[in-house]
C-alpha atoms as a PDB file:
ATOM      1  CA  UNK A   1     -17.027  44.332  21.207  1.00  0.00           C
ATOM      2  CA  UNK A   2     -13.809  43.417  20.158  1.00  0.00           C
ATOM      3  CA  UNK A   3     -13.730  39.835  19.870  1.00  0.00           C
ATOM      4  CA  UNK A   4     -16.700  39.868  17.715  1.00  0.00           C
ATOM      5  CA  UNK A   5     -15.063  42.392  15.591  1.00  0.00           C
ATOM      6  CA  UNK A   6     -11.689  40.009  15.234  1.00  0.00           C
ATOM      7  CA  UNK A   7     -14.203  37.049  14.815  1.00  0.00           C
ATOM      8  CA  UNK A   8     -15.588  38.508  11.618  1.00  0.00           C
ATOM      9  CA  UNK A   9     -12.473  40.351  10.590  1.00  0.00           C
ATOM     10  CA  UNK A  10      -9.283  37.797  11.192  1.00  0.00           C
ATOM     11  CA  UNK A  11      -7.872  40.932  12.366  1.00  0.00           C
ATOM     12  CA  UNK A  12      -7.906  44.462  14.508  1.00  0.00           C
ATOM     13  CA  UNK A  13      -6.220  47.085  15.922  1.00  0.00           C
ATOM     14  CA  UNK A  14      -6.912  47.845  19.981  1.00  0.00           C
ATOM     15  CA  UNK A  15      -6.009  50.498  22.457  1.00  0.00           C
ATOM     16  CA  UNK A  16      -5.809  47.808  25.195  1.00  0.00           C
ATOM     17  CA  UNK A  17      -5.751  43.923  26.195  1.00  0.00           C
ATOM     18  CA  UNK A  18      -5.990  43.699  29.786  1.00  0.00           C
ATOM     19  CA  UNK A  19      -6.585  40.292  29.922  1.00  0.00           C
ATOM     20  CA  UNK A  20      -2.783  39.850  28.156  1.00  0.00           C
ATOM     21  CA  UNK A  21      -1.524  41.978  30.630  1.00  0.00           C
ATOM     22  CA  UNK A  22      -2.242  40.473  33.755  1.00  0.00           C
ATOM     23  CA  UNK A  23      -1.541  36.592  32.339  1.00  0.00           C
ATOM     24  CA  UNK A  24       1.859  37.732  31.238  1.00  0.00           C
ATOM     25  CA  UNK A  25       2.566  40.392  33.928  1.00  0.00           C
ATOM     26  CA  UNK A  26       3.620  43.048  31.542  1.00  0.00           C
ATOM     27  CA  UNK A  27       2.430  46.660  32.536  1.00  0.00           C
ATOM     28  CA  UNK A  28       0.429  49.192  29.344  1.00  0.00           C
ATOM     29  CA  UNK A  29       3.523  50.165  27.835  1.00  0.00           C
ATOM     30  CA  UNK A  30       1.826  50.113  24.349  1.00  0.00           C
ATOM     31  CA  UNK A  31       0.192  52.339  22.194  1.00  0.00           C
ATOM     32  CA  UNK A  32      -2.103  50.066  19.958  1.00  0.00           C
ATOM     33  CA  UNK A  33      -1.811  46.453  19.776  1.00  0.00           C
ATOM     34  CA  UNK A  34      -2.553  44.517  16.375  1.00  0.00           C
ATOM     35  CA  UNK A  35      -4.115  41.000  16.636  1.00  0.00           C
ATOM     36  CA  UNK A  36      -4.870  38.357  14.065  1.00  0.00           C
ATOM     37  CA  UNK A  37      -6.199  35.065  13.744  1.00  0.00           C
ATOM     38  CA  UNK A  38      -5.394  32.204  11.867  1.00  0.00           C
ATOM     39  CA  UNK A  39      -7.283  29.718   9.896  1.00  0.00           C
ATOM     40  CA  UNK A  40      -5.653  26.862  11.196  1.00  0.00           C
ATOM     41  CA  UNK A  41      -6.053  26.111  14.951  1.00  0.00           C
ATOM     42  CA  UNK A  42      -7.573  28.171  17.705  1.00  0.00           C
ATOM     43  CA  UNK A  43      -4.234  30.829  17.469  1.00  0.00           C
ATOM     44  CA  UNK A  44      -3.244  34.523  16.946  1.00  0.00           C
ATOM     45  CA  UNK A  45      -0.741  36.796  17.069  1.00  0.00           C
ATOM     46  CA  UNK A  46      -0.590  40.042  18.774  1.00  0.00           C
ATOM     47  CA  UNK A  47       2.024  42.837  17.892  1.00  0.00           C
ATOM     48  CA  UNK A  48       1.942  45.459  20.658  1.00  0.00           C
ATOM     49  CA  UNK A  49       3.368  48.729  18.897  1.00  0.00           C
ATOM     50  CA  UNK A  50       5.481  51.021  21.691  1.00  0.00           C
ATOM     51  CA  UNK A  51       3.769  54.227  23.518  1.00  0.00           C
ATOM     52  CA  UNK A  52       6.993  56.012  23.315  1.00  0.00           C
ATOM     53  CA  UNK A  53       7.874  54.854  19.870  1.00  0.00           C
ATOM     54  CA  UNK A  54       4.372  56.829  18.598  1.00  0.00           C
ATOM     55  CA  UNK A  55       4.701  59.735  21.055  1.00  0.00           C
ATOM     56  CA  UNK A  56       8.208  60.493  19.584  1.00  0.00           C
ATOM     57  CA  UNK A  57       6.538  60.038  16.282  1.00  0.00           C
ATOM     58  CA  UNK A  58       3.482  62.324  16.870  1.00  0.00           C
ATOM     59  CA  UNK A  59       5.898  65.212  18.971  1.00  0.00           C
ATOM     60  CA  UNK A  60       8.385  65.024  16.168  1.00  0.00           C
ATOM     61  CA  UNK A  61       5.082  66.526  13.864  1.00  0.00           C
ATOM     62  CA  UNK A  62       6.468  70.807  13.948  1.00  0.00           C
ATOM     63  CA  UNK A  63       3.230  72.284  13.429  1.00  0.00           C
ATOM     64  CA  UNK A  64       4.295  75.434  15.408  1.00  0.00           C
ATOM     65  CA  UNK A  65       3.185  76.447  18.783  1.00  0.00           C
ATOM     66  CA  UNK A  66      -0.159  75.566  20.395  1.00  0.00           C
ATOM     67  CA  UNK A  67      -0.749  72.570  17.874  1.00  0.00           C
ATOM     68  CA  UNK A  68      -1.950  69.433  18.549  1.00  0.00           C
ATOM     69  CA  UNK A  69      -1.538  66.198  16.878  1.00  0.00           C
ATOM     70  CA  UNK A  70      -2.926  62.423  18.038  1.00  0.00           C
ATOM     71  CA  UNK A  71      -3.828  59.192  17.195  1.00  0.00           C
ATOM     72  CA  UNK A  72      -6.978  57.557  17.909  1.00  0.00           C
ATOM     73  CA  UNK A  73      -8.530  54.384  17.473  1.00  0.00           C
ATOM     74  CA  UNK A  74     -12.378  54.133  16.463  1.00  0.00           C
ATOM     75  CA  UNK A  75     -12.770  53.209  20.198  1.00  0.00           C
ATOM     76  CA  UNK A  76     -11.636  56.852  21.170  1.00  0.00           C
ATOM     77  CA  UNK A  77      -8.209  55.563  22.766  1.00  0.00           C
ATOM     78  CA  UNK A  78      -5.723  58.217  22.242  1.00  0.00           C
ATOM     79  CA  UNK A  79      -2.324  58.601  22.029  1.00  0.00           C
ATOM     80  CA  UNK A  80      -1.432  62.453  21.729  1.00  0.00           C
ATOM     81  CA  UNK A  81       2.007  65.301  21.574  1.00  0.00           C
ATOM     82  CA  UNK A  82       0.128  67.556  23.955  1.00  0.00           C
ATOM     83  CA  UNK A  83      -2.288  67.023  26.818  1.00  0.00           C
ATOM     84  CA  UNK A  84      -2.948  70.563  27.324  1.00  0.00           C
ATOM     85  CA  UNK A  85      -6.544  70.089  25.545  1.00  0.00           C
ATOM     86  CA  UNK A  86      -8.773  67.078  26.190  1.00  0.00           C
ATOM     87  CA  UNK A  87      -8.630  66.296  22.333  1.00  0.00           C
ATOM     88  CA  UNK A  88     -10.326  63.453  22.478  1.00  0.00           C
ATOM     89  CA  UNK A  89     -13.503  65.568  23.869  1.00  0.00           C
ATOM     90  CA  UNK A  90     -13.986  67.854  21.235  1.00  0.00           C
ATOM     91  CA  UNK A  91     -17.361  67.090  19.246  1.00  0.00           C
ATOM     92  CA  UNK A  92     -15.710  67.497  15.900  1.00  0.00           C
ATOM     93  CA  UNK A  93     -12.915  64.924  16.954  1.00  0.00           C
ATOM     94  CA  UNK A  94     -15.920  62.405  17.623  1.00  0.00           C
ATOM     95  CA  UNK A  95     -17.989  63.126  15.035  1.00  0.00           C
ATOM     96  CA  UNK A  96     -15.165  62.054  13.158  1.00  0.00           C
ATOM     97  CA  UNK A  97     -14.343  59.329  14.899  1.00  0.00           C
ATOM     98  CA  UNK A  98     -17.566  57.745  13.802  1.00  0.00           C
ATOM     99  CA  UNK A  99     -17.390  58.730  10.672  1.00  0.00           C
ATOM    100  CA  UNK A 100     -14.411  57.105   9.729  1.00  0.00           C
ATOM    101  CA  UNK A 101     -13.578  59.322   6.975  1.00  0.00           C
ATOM    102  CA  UNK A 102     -10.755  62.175   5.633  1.00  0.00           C
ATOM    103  CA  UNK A 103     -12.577  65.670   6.915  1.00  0.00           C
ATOM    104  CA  UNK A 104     -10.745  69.125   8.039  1.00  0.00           C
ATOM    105  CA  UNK A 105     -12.523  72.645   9.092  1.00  0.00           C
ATOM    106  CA  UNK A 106     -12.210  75.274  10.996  1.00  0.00           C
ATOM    107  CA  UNK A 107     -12.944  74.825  14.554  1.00  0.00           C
ATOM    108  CA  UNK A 108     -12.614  77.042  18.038  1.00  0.00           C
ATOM    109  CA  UNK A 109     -10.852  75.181  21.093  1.00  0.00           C
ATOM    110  CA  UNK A 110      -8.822  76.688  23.949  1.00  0.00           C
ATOM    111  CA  UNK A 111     -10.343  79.973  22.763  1.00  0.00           C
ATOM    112  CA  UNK A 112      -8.501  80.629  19.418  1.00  0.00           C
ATOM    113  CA  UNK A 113      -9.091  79.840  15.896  1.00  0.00           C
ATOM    114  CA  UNK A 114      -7.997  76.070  14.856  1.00  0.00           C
ATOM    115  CA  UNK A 115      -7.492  74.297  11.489  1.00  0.00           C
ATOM    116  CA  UNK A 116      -8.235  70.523  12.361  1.00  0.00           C
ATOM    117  CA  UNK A 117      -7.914  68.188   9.847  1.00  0.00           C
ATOM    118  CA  UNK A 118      -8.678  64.001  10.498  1.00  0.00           C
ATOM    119  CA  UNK A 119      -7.454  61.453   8.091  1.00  0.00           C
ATOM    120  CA  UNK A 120      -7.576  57.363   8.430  1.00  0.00           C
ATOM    121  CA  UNK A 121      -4.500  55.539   8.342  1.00  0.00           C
ATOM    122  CA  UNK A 122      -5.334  52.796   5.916  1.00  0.00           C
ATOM    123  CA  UNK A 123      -7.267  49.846   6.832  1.00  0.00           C
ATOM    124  CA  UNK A 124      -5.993  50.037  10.596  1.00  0.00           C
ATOM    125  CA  UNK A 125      -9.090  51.585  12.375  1.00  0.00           C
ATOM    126  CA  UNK A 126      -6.262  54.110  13.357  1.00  0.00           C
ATOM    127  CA  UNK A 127      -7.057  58.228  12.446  1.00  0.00           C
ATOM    128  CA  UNK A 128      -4.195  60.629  12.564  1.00  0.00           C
ATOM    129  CA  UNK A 129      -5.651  64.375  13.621  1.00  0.00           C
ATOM    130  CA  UNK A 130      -3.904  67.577  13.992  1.00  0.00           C
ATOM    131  CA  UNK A 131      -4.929  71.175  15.182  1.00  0.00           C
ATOM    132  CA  UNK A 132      -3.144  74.029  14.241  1.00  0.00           C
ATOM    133  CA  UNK A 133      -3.688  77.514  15.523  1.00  0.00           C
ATOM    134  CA  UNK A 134      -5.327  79.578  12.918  1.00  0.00           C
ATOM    135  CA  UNK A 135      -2.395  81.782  13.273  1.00  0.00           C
ATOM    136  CA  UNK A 136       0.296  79.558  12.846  1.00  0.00           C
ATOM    137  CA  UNK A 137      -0.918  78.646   8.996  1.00  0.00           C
ATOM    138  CA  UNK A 138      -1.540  82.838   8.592  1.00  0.00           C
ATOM    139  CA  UNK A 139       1.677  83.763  10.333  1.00  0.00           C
ATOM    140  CA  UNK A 140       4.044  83.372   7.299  1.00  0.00           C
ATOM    141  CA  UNK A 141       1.767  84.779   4.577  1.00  0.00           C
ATOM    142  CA  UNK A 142       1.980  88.207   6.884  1.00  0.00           C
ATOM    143  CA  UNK A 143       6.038  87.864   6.746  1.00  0.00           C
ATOM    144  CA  UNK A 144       6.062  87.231   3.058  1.00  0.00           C
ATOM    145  CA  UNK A 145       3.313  90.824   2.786  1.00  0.00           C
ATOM    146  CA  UNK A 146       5.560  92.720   5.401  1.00  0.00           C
ATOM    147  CA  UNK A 147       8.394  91.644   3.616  1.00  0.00           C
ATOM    148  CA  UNK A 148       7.298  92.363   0.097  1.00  0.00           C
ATOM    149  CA  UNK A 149       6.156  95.730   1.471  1.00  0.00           C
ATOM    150  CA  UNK A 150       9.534  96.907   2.970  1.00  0.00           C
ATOM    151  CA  UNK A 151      11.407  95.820  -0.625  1.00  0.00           C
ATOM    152  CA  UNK A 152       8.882  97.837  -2.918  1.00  0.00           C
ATOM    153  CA  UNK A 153       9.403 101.031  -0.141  1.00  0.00           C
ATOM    154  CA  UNK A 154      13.316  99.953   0.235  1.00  0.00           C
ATOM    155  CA  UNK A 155      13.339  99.830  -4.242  1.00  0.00           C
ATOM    156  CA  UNK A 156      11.222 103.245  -4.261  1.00  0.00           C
ATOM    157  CA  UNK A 157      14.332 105.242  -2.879  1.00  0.00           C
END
């Protein structure tokens, strides 16, 4: 529950506030919204942080063709580059999730090889996680053999 988690805390991070929304008529155009309390008086503050600020942010992450990068909350709300793959539905992604820690592995989704890796953003209950296509990380140790092959046959002449 979130307000008991801001009760104990002062402060959290949420993927939604629809209460906010419809008293102030403004539509989900946020990502993650930040809210604190204050000692003094029954008041808070809450930021909302842009949905296409962090979706420019997360598709402006080149890590080559068939990757995936998102953000999620520990509620599972996601913000992600691709929606090709249900990201949020792989096991390791919440196992993860629920950890709340750094992890990375090898994983299979969509049928190919993948090198996830998870890591918490501070202490914002936010976790960055990327997968990259096996072969996208093995791709350019092959160019550097092929090309170290063709200048040891190219010097042999």
């Amino acid at each position: 529950n979130s307000i008991g988690t801001l009760k104990e805390n002062k402060e959290i991070w949420i993927g939604e506030h629809p209460t906010f929304d419809e008293k102030l008529r403004i539509g989900k155009e946020y990502a993650y919204s930040y809210i604190r309390t204050f000692d003094m008086g029954n008041s808070c503050i809450v930021i909302d942080v842009d949905l296409k600020t962090i979706q420019s942010l997360l598709n402006s992450m080149d890590l080559g063709e068939g990757s995936y990068v998102g953000l999620f909350n520990e509620n599972g709300v996601s913000v992600v580059n691709n929606e090709d793959l249900l990201f949020q539905d792989l096991e390791v992604i919440k196992n993860g999730l629920s950890v709340g820690k750094a992890s990375s592995d090898y994983i299979e989704a969509n049928g190919e090889k993948h090198y996830y890796a998870m890591q918490p953003i501070g202490d914002t209950d936010l976790t960055l996680c990327a997968l990259v296509p096996l072969k996208n990380i093995t791709k350019q140790a092959n160019d550097i053999k092929n090309l170290t092959i063709f200048v040891v046959i190219f010097a042999s002449i």
